[in-house]
C-alpha atoms as a PDB file:
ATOM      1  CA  UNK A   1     -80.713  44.574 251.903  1.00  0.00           C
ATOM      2  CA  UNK A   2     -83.627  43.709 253.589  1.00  0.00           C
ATOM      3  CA  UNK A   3     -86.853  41.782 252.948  1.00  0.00           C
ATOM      4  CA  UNK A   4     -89.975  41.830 255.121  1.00  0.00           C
ATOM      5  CA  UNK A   5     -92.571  39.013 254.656  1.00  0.00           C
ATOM      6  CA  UNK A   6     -96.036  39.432 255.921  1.00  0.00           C
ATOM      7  CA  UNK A   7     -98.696  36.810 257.003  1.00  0.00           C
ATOM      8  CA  UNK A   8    -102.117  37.068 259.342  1.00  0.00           C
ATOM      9  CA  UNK A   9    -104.311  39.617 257.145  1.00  0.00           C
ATOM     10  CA  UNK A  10    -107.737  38.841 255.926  1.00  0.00           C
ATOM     11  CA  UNK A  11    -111.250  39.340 256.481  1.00  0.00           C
ATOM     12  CA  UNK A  12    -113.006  39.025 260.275  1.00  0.00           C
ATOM     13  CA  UNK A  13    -115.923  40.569 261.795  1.00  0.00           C
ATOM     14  CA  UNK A  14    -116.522  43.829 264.058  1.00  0.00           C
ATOM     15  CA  UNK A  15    -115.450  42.690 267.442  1.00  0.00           C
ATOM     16  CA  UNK A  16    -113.389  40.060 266.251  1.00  0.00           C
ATOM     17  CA  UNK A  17    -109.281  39.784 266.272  1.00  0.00           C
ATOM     18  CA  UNK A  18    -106.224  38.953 263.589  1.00  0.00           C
ATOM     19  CA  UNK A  19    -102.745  38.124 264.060  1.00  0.00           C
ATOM     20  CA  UNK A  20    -100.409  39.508 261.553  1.00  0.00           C
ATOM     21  CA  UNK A  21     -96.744  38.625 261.580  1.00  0.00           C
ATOM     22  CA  UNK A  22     -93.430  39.964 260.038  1.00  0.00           C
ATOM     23  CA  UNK A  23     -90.474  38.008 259.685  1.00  0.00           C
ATOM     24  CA  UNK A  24     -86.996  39.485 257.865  1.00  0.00           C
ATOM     25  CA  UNK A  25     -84.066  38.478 256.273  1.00  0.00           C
ATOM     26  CA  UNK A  26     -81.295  39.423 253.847  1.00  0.00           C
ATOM     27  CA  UNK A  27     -78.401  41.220 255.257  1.00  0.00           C
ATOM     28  CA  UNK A  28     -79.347  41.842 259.495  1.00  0.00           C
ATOM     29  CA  UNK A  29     -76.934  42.481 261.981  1.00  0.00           C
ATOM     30  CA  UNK A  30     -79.642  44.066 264.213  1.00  0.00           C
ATOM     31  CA  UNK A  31     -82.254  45.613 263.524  1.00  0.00           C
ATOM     32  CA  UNK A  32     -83.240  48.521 265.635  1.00  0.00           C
ATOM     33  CA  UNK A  33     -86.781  48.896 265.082  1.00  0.00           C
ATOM     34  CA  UNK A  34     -89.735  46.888 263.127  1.00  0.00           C
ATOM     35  CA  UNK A  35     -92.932  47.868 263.381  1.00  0.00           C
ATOM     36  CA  UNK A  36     -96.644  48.128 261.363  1.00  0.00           C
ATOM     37  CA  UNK A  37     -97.911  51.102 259.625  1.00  0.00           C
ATOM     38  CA  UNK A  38    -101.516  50.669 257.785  1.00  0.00           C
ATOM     39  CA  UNK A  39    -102.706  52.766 254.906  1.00  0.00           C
ATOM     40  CA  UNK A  40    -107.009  52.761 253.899  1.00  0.00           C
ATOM     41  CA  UNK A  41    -108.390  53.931 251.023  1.00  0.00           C
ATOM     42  CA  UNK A  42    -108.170  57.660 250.346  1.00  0.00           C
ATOM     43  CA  UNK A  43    -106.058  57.966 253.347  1.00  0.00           C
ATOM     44  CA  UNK A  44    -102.044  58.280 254.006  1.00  0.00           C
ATOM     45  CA  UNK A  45     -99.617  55.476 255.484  1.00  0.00           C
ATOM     46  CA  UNK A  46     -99.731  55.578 259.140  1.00  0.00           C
ATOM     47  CA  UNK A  47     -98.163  54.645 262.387  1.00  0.00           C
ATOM     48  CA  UNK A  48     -99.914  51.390 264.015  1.00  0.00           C
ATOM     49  CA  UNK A  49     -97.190  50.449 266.272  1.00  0.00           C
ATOM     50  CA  UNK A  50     -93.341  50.114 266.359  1.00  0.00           C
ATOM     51  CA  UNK A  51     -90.769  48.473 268.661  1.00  0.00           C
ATOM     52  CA  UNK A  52     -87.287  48.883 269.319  1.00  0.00           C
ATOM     53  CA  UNK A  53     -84.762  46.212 270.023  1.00  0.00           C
ATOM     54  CA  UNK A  54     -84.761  47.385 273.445  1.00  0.00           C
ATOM     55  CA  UNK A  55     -88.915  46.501 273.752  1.00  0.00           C
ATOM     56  CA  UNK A  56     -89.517  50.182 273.663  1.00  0.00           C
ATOM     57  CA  UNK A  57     -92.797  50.289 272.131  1.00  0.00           C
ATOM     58  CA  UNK A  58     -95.098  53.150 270.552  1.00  0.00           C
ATOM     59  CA  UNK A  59     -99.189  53.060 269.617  1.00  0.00           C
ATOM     60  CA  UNK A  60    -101.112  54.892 267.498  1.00  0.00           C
ATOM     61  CA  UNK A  61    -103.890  56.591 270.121  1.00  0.00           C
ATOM     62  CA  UNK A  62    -106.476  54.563 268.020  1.00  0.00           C
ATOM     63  CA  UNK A  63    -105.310  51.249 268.381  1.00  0.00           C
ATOM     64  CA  UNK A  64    -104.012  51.624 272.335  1.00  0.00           C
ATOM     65  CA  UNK A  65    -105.763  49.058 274.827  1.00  0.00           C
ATOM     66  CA  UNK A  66    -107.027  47.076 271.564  1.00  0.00           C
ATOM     67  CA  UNK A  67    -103.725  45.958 269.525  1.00  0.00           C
ATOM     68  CA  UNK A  68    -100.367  44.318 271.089  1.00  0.00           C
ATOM     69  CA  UNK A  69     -97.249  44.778 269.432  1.00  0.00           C
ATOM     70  CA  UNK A  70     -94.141  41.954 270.396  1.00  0.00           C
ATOM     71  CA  UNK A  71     -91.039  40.536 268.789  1.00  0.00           C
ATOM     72  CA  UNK A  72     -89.009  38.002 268.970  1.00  0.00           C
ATOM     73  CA  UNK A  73     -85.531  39.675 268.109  1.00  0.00           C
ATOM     74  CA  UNK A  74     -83.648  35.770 267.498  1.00  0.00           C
ATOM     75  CA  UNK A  75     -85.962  35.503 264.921  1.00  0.00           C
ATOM     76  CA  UNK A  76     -86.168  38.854 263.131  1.00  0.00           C
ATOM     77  CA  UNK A  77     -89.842  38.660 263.500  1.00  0.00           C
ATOM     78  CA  UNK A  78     -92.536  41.352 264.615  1.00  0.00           C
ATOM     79  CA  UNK A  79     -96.208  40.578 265.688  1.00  0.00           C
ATOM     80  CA  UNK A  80     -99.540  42.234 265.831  1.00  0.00           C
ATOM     81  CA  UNK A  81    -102.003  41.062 267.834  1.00  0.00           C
ATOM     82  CA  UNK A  82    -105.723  43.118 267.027  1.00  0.00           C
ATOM     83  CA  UNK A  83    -108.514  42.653 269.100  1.00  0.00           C
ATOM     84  CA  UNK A  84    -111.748  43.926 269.448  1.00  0.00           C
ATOM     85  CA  UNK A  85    -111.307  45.362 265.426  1.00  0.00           C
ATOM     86  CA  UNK A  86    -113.805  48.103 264.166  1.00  0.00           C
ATOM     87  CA  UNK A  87    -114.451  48.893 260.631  1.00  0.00           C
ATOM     88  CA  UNK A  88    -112.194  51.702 261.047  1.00  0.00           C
ATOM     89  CA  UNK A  89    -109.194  49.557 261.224  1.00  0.00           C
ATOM     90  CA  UNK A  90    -109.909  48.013 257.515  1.00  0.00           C
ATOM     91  CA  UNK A  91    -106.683  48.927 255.555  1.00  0.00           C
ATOM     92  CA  UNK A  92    -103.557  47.724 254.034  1.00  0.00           C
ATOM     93  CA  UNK A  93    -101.439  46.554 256.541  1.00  0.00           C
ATOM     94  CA  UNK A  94     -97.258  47.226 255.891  1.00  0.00           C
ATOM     95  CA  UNK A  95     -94.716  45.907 258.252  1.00  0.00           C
ATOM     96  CA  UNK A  96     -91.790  48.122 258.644  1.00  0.00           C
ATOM     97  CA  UNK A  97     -88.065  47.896 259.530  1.00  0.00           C
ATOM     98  CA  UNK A  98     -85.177  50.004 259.997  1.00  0.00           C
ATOM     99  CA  UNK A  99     -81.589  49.463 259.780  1.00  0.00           C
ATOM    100  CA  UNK A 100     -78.284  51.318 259.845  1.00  0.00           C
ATOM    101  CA  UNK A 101     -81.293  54.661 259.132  1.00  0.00           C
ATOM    102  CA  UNK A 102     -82.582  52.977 256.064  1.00  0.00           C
ATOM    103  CA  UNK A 103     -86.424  51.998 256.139  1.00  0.00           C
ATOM    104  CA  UNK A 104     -87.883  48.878 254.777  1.00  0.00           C
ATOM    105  CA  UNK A 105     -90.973  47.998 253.713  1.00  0.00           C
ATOM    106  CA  UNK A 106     -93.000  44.756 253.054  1.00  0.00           C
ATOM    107  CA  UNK A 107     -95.726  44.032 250.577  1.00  0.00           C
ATOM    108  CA  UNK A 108     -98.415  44.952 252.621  1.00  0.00           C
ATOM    109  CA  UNK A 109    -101.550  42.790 253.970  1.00  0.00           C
ATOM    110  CA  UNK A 110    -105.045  43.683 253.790  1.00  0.00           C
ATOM    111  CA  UNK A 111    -106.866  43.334 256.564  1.00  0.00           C
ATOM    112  CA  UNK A 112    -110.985  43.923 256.011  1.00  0.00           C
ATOM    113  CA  UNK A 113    -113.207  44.345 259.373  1.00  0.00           C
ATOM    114  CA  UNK A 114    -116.672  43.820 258.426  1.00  0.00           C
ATOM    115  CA  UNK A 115    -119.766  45.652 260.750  1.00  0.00           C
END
């Protein structure tokens, strides 16, 4: 088992940036790849950014040039860095993990971008 713990959300202004972080625990060996997903109102849970233990790393085409994704693998932890945030990018945020082909979730983070 698997728990993901989620930290950095709130509220900022158009233009500005937010930090969220991940870290897990429970049961790791290695996991093979955390990443964020984000869900807004109305809408369905999707793809921010992942990367693998290797640092192979995949972006939404909405978020490239503007978010960073990193981990520190010692740590079980996974970052986001967001910059230059539009209104567009207010939603839950949900870090994500997967292990021996099972997917874990967190509680999710709301982040809020005012204009």
């Amino acid at each position: 088992q698997v728990q993901l713990v989620e930290s950095g959300g709130g509220l900022v202004q158009a233009g500005g940036s937010l930090r969220l972080s991940c870290a897990a625990s429970g049961s790791i060996l290695s996991i093979n790849v955390m990443g964020w997903f984000r869900q807004a109102p109305g809408k369905q849970r999707a793809l921010v950014a992942v990367i693998t233990s290797f640092g192979r790393i995949n972006y939404a085409d909405s978020v490239k040039g503007r978010f960073t994704i990193s981990r520190d693998n010692a740590k079980n932890t996974v970052f986001l860095q967001m910059n230059s945030l539009k209104p567009e990018d207010t939603a839950v945020y949900y870090c994500y993990a997967q292990l021996d082909l099972s997917d874990y979730w967190g509680q999710g983070t709301q982040v809020t971008v005012s204009s």
